[in-house]
C-alpha atoms as a PDB file:
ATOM      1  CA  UNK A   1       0.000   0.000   0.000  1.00  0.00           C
ATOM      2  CA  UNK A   2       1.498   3.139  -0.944  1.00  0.00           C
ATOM      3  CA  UNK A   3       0.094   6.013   1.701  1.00  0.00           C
ATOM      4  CA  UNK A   4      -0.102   9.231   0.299  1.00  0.00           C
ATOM      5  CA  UNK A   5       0.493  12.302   2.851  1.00  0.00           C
ATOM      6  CA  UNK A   6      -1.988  15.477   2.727  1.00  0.00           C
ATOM      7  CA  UNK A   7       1.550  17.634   2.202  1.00  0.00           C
ATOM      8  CA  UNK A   8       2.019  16.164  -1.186  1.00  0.00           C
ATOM      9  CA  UNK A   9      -1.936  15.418  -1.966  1.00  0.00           C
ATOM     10  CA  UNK A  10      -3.570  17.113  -4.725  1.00  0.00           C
ATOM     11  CA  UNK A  11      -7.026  17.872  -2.329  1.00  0.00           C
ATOM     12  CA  UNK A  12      -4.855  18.161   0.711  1.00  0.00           C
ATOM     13  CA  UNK A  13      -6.393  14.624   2.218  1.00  0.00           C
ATOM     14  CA  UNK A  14      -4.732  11.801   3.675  1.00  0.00           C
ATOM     15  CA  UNK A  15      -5.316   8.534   0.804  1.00  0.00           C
ATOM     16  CA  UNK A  16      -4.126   5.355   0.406  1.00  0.00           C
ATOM     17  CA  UNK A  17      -3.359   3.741  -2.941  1.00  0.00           C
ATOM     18  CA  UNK A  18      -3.282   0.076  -3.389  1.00  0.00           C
ATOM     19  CA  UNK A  19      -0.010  -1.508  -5.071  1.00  0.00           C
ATOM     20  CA  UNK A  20      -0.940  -3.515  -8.153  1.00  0.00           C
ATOM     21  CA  UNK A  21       0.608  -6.831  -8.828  1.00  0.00           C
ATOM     22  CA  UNK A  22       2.268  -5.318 -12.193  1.00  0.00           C
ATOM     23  CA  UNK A  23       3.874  -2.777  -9.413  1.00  0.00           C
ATOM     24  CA  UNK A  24       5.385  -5.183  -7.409  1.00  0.00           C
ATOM     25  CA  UNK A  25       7.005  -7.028  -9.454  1.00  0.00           C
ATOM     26  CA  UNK A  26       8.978  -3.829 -11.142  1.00  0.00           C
ATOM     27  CA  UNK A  27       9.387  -2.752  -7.418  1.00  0.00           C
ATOM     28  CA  UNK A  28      10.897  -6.200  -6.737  1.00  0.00           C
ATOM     29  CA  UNK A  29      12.840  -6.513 -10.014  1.00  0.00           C
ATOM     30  CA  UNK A  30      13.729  -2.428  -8.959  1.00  0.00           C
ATOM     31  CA  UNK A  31      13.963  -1.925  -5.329  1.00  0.00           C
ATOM     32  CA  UNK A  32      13.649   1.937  -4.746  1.00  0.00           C
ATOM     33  CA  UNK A  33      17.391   2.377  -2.862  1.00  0.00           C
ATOM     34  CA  UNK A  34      19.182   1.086  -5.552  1.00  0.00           C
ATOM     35  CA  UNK A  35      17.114   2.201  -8.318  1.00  0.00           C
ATOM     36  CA  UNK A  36      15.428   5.384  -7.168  1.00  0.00           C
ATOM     37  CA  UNK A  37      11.885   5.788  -8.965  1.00  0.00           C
ATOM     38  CA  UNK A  38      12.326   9.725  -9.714  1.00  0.00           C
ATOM     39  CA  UNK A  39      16.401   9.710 -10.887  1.00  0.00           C
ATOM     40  CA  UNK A  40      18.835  12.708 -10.816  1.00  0.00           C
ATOM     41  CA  UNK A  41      17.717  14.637 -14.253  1.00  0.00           C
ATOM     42  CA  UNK A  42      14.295  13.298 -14.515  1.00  0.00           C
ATOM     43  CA  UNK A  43      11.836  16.053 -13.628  1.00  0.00           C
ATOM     44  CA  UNK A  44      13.545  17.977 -16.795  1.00  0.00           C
ATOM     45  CA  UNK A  45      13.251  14.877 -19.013  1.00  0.00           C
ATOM     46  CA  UNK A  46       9.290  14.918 -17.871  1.00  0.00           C
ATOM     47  CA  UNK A  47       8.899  18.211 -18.540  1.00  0.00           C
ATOM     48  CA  UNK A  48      10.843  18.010 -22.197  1.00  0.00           C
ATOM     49  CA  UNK A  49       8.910  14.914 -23.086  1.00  0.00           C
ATOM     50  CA  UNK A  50       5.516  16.513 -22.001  1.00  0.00           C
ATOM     51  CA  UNK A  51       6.333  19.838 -23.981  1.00  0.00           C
ATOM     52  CA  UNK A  52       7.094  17.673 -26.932  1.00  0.00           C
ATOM     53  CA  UNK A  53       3.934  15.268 -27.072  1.00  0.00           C
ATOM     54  CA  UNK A  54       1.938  18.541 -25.866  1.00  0.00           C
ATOM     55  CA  UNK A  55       0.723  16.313 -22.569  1.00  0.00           C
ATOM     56  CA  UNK A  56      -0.688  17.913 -19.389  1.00  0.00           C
ATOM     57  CA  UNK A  57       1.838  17.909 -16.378  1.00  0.00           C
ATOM     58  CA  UNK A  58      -0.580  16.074 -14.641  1.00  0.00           C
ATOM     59  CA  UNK A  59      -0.750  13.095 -17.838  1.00  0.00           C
ATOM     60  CA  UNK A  60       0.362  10.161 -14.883  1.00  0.00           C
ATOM     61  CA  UNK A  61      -2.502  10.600 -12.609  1.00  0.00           C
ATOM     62  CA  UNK A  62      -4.750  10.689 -15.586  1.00  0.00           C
ATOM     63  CA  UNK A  63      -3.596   7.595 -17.012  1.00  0.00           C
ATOM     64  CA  UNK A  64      -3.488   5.661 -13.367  1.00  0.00           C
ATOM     65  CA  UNK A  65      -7.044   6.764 -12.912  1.00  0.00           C
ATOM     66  CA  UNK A  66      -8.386   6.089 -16.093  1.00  0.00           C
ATOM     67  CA  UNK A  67      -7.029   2.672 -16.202  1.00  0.00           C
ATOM     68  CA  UNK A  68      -7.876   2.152 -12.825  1.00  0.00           C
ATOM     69  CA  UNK A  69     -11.583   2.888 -13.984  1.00  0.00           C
ATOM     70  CA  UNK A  70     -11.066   0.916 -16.907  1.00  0.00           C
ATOM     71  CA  UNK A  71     -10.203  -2.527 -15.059  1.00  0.00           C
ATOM     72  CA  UNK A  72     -11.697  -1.950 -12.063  1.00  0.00           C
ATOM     73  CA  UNK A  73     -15.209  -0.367 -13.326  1.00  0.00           C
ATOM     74  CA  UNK A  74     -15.336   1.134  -9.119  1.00  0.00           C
ATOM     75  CA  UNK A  75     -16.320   4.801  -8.989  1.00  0.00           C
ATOM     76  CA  UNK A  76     -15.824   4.426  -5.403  1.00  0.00           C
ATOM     77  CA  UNK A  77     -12.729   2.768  -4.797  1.00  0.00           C
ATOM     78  CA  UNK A  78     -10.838   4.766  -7.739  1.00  0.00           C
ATOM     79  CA  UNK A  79     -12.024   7.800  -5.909  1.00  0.00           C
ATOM     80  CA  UNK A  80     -10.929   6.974  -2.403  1.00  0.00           C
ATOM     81  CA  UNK A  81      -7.198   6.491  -4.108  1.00  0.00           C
ATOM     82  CA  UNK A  82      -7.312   9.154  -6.595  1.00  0.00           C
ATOM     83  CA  UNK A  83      -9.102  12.202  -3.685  1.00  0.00           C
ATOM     84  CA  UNK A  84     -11.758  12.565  -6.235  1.00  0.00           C
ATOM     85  CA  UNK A  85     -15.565  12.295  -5.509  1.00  0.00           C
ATOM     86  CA  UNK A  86     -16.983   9.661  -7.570  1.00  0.00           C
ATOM     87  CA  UNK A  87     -18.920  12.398  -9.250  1.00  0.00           C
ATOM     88  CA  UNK A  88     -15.639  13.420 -10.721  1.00  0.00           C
ATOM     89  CA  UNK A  89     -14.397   9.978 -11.524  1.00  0.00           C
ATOM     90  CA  UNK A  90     -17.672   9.276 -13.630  1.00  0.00           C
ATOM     91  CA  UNK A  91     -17.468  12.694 -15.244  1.00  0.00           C
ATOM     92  CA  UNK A  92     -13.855  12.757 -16.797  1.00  0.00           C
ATOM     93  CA  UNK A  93     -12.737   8.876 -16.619  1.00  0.00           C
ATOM     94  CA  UNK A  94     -15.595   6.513 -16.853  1.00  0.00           C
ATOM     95  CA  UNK A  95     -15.690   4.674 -20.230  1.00  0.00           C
ATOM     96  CA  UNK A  96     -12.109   6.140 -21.028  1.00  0.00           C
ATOM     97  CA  UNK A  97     -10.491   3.172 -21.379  1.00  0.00           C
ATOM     98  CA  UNK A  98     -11.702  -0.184 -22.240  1.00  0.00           C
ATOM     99  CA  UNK A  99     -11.397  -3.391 -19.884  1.00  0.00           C
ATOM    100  CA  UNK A 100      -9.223  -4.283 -22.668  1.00  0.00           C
ATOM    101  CA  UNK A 101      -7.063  -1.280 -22.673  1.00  0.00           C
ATOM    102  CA  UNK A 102      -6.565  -1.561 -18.905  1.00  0.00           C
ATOM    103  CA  UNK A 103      -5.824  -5.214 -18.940  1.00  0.00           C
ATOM    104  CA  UNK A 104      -3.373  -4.481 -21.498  1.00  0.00           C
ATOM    105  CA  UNK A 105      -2.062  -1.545 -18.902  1.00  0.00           C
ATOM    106  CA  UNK A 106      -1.796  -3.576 -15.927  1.00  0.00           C
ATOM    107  CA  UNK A 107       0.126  -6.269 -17.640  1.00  0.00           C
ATOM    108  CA  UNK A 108       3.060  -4.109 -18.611  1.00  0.00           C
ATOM    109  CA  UNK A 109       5.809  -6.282 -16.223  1.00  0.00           C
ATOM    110  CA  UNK A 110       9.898  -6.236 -16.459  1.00  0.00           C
ATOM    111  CA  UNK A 111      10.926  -8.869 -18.873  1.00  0.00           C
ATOM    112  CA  UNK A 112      11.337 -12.719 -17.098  1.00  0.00           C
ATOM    113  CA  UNK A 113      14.541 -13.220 -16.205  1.00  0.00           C
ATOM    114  CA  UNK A 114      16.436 -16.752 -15.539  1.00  0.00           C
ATOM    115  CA  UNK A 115      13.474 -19.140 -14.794  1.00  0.00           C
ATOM    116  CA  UNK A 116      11.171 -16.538 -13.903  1.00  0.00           C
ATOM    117  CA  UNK A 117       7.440 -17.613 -15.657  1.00  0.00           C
ATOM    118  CA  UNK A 118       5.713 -14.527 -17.540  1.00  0.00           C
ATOM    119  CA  UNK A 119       2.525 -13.002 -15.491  1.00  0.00           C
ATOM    120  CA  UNK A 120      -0.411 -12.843 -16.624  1.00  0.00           C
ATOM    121  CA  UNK A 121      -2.689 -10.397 -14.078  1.00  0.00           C
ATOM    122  CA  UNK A 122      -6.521 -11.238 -14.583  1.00  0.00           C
ATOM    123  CA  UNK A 123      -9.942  -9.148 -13.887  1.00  0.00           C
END
């Protein structure tokens, strides 16, 4: 569970946000202290990548909620992790994505490595 602080929340709220199993595994194939998830350099490679593509600064929450939707199909639940009202959550990311799309989403994984099997995440 990743536990998101009101300091650094969008709406100022305490949240939780529940790690997928596609998360794990890249944060078990990546552990955070030796491969730290926001590197020296990287805010100005987000930036020039987002000026390029013309993509909001905000194009990562967007995505995680929309796919959450997508999969998921809770209102509720994506609003709890996302500090939206589930007014908001049908307005802008209901029927976004398809169940298809989002499967397709949450089964982005690290290559197998060795005898590692290839993961297949259903629902």
């Amino acid at each position: 569970m990743i536990r998101i602080e009101p300091n650094v929340s969008k709406v100022n709220e305490k949240r939780t946000i529940q790690i997928q199993p596609n998360l794990a595994l890249w944060l078990k194939r990546y552990p955070i202290p030796k491969y730290p998830i926001i590197p020296e350099g990287m805010r100005r490679v987000h930036r020039v990548a987002r000026k390029k593509f013309g993509i909001g600064h905000d194009v990562l929450r967007h995505t995680y909620i929309s796919m959450l939707v997508g999969k998921f199909r809770s209102l509720g639940d994506a609003g709890l992790q996302a500090g939206n009202s589930e007014a908001v959550i049908r307005k802008f990311y209901l029927d976004v994505k398809s169940k298809e799309e989002a499967g397709e989403f949450w089964n982005i994984c690290p290559e197998p490595i060795g005898g590692e099997k290839v993961v297949q995440f259903r629902g």
